[in-house]
C-alpha atoms as a PDB file:
ATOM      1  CA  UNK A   1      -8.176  15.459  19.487  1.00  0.00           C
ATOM      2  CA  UNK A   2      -4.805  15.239  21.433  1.00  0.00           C
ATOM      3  CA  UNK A   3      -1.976  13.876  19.152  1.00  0.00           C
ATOM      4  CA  UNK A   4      -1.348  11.522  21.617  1.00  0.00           C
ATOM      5  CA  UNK A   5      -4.593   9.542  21.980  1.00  0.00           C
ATOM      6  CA  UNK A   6      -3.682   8.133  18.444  1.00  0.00           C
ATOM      7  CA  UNK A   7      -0.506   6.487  17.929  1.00  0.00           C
ATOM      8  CA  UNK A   8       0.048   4.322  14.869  1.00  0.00           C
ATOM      9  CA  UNK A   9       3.040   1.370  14.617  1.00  0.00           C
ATOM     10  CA  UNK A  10       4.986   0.811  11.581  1.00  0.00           C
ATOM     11  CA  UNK A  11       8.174   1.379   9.362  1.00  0.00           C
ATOM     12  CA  UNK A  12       8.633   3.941   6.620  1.00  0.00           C
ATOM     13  CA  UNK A  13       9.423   1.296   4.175  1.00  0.00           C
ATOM     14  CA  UNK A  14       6.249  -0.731   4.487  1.00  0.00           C
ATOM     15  CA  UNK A  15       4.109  -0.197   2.072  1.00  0.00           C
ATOM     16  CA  UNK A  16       0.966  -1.849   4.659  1.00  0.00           C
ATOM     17  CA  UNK A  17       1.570   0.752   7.345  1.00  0.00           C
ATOM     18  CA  UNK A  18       1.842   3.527   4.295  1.00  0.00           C
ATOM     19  CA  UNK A  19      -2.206   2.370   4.091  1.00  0.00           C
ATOM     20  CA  UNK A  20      -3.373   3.493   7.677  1.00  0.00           C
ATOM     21  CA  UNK A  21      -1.137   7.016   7.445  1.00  0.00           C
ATOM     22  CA  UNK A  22      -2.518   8.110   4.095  1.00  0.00           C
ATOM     23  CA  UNK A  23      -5.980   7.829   5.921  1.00  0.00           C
ATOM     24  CA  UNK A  24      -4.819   9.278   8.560  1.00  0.00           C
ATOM     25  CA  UNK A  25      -3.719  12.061   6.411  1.00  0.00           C
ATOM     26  CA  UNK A  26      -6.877  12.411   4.583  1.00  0.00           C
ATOM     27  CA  UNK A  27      -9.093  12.569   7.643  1.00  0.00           C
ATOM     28  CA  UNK A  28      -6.652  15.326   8.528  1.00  0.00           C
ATOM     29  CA  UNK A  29      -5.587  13.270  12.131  1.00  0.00           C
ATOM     30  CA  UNK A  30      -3.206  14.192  14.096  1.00  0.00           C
ATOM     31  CA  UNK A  31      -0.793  11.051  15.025  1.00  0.00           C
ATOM     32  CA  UNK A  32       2.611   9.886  16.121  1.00  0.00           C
ATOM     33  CA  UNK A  33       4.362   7.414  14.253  1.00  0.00           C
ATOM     34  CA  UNK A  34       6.422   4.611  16.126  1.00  0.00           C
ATOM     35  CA  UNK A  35       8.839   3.188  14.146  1.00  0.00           C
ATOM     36  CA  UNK A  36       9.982  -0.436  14.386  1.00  0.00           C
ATOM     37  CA  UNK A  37      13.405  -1.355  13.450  1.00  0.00           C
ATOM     38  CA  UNK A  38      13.787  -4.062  10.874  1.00  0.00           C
ATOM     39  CA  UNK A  39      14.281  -7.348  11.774  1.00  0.00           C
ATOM     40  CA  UNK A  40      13.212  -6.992  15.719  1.00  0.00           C
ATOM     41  CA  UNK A  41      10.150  -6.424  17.140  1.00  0.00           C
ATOM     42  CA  UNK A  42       9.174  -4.263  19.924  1.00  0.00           C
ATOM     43  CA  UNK A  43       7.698  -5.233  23.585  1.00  0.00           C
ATOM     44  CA  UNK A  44       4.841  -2.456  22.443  1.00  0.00           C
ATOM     45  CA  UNK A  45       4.234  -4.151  18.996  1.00  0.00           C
ATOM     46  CA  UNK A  46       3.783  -7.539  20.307  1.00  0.00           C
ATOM     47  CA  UNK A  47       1.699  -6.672  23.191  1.00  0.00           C
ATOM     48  CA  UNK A  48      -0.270  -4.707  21.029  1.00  0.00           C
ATOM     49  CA  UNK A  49      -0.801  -7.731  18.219  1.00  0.00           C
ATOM     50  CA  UNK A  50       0.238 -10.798  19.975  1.00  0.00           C
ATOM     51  CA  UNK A  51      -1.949 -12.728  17.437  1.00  0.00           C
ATOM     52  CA  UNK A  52       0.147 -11.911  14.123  1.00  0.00           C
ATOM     53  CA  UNK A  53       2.917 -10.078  15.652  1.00  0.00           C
ATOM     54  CA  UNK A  54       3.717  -7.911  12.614  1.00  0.00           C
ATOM     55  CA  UNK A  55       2.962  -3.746  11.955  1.00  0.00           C
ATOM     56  CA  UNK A  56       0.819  -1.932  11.515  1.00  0.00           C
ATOM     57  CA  UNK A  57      -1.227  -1.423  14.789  1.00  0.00           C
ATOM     58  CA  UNK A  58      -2.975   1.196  15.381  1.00  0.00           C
ATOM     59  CA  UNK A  59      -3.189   2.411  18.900  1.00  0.00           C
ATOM     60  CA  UNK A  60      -6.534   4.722  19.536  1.00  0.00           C
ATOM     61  CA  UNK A  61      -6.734   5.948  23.257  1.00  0.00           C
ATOM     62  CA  UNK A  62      -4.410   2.983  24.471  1.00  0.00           C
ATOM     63  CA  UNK A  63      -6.627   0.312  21.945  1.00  0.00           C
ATOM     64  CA  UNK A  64      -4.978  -1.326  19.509  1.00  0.00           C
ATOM     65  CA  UNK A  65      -6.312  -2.215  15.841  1.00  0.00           C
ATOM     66  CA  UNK A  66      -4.403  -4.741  13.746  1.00  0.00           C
ATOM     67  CA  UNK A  67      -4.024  -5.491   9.384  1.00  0.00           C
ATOM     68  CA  UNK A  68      -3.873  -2.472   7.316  1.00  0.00           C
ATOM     69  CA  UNK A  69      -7.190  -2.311   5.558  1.00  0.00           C
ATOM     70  CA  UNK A  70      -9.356  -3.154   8.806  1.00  0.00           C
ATOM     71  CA  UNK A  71      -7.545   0.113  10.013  1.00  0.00           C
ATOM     72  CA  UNK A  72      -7.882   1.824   7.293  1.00  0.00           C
ATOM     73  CA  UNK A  73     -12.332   1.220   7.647  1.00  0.00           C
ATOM     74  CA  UNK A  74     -11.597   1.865  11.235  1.00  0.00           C
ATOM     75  CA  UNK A  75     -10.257   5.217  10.566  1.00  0.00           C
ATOM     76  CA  UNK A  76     -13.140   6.022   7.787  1.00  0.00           C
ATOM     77  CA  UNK A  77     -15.627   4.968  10.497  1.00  0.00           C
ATOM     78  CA  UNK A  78     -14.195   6.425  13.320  1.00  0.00           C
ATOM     79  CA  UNK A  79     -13.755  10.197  11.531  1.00  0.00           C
ATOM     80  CA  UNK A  80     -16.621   9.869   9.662  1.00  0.00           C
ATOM     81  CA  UNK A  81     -17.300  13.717   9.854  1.00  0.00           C
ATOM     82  CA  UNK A  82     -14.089  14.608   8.795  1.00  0.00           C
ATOM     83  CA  UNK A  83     -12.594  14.808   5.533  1.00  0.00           C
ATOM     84  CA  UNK A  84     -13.885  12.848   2.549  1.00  0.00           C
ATOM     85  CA  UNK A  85     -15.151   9.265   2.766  1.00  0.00           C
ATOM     86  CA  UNK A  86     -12.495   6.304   2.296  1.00  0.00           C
ATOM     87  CA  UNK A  87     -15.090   3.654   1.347  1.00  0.00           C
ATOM     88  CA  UNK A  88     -17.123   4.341  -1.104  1.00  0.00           C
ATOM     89  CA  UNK A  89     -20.889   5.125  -0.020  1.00  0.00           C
ATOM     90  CA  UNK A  90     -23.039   2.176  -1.964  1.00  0.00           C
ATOM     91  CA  UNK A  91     -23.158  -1.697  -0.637  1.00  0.00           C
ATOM     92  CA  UNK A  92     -22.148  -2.992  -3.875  1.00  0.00           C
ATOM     93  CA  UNK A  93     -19.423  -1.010  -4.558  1.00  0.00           C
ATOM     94  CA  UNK A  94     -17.895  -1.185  -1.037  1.00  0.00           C
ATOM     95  CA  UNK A  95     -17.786  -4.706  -1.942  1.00  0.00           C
ATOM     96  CA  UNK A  96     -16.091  -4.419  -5.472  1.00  0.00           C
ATOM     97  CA  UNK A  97     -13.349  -2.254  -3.594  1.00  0.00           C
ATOM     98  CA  UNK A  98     -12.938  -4.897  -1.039  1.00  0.00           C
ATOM     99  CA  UNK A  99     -12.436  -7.798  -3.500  1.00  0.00           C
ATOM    100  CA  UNK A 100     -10.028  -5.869  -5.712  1.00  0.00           C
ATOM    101  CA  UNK A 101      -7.997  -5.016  -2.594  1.00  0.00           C
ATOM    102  CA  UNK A 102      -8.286  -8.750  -1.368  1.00  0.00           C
ATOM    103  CA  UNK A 103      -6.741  -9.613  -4.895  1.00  0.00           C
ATOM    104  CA  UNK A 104      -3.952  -6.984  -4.682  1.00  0.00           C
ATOM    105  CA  UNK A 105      -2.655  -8.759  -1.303  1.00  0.00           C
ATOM    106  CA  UNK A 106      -3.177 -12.129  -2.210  1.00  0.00           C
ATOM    107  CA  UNK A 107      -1.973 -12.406  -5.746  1.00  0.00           C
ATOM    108  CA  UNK A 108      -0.498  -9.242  -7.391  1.00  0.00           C
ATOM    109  CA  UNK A 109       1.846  -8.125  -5.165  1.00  0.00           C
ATOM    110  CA  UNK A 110       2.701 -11.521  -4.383  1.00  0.00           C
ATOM    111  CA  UNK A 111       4.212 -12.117  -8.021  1.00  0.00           C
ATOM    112  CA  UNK A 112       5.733  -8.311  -7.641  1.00  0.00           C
ATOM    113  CA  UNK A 113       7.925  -9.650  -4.945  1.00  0.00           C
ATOM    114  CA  UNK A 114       8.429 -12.701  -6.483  1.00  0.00           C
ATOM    115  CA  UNK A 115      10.517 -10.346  -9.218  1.00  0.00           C
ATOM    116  CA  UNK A 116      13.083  -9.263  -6.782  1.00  0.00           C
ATOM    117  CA  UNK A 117      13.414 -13.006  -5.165  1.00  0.00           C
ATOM    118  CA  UNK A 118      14.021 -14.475  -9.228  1.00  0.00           C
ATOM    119  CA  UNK A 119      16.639 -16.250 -10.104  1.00  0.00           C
ATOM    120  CA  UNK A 120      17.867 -16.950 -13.711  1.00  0.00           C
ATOM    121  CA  UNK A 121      16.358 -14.972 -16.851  1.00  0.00           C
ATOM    122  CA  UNK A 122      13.709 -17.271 -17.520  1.00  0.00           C
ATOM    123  CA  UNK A 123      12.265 -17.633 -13.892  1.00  0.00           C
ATOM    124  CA  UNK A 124      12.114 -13.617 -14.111  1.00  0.00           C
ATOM    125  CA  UNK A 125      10.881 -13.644 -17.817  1.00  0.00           C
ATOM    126  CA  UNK A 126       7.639 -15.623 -16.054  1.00  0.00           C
ATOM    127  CA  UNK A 127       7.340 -13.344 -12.923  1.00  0.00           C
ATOM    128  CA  UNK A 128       7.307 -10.602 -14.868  1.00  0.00           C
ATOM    129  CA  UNK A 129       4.868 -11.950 -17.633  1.00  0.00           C
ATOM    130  CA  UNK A 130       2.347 -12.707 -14.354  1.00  0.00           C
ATOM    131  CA  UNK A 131       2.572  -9.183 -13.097  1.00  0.00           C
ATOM    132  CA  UNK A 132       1.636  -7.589 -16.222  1.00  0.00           C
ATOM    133  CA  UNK A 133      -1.250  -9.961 -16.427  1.00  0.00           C
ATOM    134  CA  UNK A 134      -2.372  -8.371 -13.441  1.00  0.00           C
ATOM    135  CA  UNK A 135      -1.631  -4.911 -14.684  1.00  0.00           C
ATOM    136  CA  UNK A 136      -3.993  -5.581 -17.624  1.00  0.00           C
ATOM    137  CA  UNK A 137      -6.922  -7.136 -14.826  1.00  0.00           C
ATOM    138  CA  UNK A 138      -6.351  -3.965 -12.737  1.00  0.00           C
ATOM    139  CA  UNK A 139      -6.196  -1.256 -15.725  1.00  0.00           C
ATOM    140  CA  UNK A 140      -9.853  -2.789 -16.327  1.00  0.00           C
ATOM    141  CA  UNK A 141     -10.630  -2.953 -12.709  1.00  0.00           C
ATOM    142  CA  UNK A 142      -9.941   1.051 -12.669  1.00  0.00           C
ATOM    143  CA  UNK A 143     -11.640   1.871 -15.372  1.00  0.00           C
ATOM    144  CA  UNK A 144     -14.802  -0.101 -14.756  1.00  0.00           C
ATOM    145  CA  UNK A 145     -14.259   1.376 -10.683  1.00  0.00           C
ATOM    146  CA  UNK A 146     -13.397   4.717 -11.938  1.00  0.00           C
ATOM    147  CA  UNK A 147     -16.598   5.498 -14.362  1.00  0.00           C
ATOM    148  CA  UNK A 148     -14.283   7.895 -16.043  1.00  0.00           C
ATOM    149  CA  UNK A 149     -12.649   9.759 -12.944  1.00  0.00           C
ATOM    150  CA  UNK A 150      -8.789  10.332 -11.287  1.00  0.00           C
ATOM    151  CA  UNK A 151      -9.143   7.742  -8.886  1.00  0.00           C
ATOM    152  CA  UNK A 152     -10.342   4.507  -8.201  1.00  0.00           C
ATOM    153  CA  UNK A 153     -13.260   5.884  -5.903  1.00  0.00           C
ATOM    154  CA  UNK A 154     -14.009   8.497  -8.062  1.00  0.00           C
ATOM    155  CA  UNK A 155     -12.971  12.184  -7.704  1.00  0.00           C
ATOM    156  CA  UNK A 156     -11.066  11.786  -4.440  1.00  0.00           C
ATOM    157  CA  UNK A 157      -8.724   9.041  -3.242  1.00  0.00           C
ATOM    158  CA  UNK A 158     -10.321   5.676  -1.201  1.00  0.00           C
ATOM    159  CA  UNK A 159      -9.972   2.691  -0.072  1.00  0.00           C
ATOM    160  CA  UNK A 160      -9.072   0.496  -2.946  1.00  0.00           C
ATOM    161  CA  UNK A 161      -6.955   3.696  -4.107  1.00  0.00           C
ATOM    162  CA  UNK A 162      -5.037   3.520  -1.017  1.00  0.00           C
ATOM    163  CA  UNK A 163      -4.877  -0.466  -1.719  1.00  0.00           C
ATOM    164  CA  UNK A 164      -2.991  -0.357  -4.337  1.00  0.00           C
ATOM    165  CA  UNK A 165      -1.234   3.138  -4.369  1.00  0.00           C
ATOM    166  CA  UNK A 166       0.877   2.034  -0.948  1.00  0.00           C
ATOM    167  CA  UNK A 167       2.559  -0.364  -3.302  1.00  0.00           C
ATOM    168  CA  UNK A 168       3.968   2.345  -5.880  1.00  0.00           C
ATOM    169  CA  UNK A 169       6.884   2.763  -4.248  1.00  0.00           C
ATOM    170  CA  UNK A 170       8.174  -0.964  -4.651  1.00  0.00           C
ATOM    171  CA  UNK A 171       6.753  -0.925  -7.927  1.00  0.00           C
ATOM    172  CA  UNK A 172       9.503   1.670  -8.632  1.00  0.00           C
ATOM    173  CA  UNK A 173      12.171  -0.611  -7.184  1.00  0.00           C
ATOM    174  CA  UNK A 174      11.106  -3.361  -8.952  1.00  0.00           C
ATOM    175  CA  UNK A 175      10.853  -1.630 -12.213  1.00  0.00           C
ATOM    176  CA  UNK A 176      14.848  -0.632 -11.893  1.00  0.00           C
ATOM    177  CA  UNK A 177      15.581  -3.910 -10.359  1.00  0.00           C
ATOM    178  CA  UNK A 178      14.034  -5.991 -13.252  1.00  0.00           C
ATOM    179  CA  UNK A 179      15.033  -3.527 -16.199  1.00  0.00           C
ATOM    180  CA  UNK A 180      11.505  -3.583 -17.265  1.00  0.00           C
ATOM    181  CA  UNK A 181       9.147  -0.771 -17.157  1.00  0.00           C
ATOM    182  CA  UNK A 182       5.897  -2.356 -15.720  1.00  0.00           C
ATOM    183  CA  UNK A 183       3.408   0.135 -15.352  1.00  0.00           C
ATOM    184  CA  UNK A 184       3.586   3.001 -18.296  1.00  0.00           C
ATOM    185  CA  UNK A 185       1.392   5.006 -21.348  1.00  0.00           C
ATOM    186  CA  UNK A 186       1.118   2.082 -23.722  1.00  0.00           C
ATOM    187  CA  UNK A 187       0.054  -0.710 -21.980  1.00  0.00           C
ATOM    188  CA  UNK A 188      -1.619   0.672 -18.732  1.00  0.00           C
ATOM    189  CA  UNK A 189      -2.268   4.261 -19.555  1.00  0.00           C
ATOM    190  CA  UNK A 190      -5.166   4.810 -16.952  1.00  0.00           C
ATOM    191  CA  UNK A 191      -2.948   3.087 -13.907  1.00  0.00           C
ATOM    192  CA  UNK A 192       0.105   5.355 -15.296  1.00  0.00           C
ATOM    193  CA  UNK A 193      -2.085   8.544 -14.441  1.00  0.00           C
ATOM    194  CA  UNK A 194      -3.662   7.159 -11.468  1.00  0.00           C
ATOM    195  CA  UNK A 195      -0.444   6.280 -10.044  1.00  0.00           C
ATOM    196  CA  UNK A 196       0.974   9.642 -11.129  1.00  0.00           C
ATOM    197  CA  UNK A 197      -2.075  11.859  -9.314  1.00  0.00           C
ATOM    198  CA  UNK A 198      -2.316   9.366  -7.111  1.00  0.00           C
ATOM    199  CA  UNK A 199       1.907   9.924  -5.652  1.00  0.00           C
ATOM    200  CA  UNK A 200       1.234  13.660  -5.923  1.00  0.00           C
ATOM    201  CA  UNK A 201      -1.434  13.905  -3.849  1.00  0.00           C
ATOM    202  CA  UNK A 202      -1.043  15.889  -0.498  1.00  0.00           C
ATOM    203  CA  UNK A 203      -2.285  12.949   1.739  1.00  0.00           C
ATOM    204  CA  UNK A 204       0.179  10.952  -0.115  1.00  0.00           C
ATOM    205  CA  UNK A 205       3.300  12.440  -0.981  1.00  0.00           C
ATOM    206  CA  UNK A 206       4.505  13.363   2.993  1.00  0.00           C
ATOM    207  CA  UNK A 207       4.841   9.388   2.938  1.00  0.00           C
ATOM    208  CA  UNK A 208       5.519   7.900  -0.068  1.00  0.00           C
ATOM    209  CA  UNK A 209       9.525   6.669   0.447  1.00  0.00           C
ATOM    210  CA  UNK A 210      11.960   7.849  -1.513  1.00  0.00           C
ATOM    211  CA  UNK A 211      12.771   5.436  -4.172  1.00  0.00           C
ATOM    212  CA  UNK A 212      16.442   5.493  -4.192  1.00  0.00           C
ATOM    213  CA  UNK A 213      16.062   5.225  -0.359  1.00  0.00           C
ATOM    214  CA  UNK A 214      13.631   2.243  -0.666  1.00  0.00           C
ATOM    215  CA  UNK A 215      16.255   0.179  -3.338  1.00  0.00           C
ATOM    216  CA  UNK A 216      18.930   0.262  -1.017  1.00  0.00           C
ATOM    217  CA  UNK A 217      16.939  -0.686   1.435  1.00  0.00           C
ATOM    218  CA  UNK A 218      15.476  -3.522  -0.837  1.00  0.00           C
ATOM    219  CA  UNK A 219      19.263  -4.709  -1.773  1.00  0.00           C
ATOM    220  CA  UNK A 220      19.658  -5.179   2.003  1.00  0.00           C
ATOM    221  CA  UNK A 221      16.477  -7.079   2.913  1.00  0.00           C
ATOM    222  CA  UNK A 222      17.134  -9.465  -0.443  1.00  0.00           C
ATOM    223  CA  UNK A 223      20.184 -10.196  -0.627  1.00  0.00           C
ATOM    224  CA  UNK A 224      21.286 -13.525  -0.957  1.00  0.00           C
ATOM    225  CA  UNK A 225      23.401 -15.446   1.564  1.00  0.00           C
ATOM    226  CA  UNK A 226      26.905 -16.025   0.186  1.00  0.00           C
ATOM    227  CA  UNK A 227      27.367 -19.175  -0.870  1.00  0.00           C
ATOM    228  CA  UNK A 228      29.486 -21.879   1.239  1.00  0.00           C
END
């Protein structure tokens, strides 16, 4: 396949179009990465998802695909012959993996943000308290997911592994921003080595952002207006 027939829309600091390229990268597919500039939108992306108007789109022979994980199934689908299956292979679990990523979008990294958008000790005392509740739900999650393996799927990296990894990198920025160490050894040991294998792998680590990069990058998107 031509490079060119697949074309995927995003930024290097979102950690929704980091979803589609890691599955990309696993299903070893060549593509070229159009980068939007933060805080416009381009006459591509919003002809290409006039619905939502927001990245990532993926653009497969001049089609687009919109929302991260329906790409990411659309990639697994689509390259089903090549490289190792993103969703795992049984009904049942398929659905556990799409529930737990459902939850990671609607409520984790909801409260994650919510760190970096505190104000006043005790509003980010009760951020942070929420997020590590749902550190301790997801630490089960993996190990009941897991049965004992590296990743979430098992041996090899999928869709609920992808998920969650694409948020590591603001994890990291949150974790300097806050002070507080949020994933680690002691209180989520199996999410500290998942997340550790997990950034190392070869599908992953051509995309992860740099996290220094990232904070400053953070600093600029949440800054707060000076006051009048």
């Amino acid at each position: 396949m031509a490079s060119d027939e697949v074309k995927l829309i995003g930024a290097w600091a979102s950690p929704f179009a980091m979803r589609p390229r890691i599955a990309l990268n696993l299903k070893s597919v060549p593509y070229e990465f159009l980068q939007e500039t933060f805080g416009s939108k381009s006459e591509l992306l919003l002809k290409s998802n006039p619905v939502h108007k927001k990245i990532p789109v993926l653009l497969h022979a001049d089609k687009p695909v919109c929302e991260s994980n329906i790409i990411v199934e659309y990639i697994d689908e689509t390259w089903s012959s090549s490289g190792p299956s993103i969703l795992p292979s049984h009904p049942y679990d398929r659905a556990i993996a799409r529930f737990w990523a459902a939850y990671i979008d609607e409520k984790w990294f909801d409260s994650l943000r919510s760190i970096l958008k505190a104000e006043g000790e005790e509003e980010k005392k009760a951020v942070l308290a929420r997020v590590e509740e749902g550190n301790a739900i997801l630490e089960k999650a993996f190990k009941d997911c897991s049965k004992g393996k590296s990743f979430f799927n098992g041996d090899q990296i999928g869709y609920l592994d992808i998920a969650f990894g694409c948020f590591l990198g603001w994890l990291r920025v949150t974790e300097l921003a806050a002070g507080h160490k949020l994933v680690d050894d002691v209180k989520t040991p199996s999410l500290s080595k998942w997340a550790e294998r997990f950034c190392n792998d070869p599908a992953v680590k051509p995309v992860m952002p740099d996290t220094a990069k990232l904070a400053e990058f953070a600093q600029k998107i949440f800054a707060k207006p000076p006051q009048a």
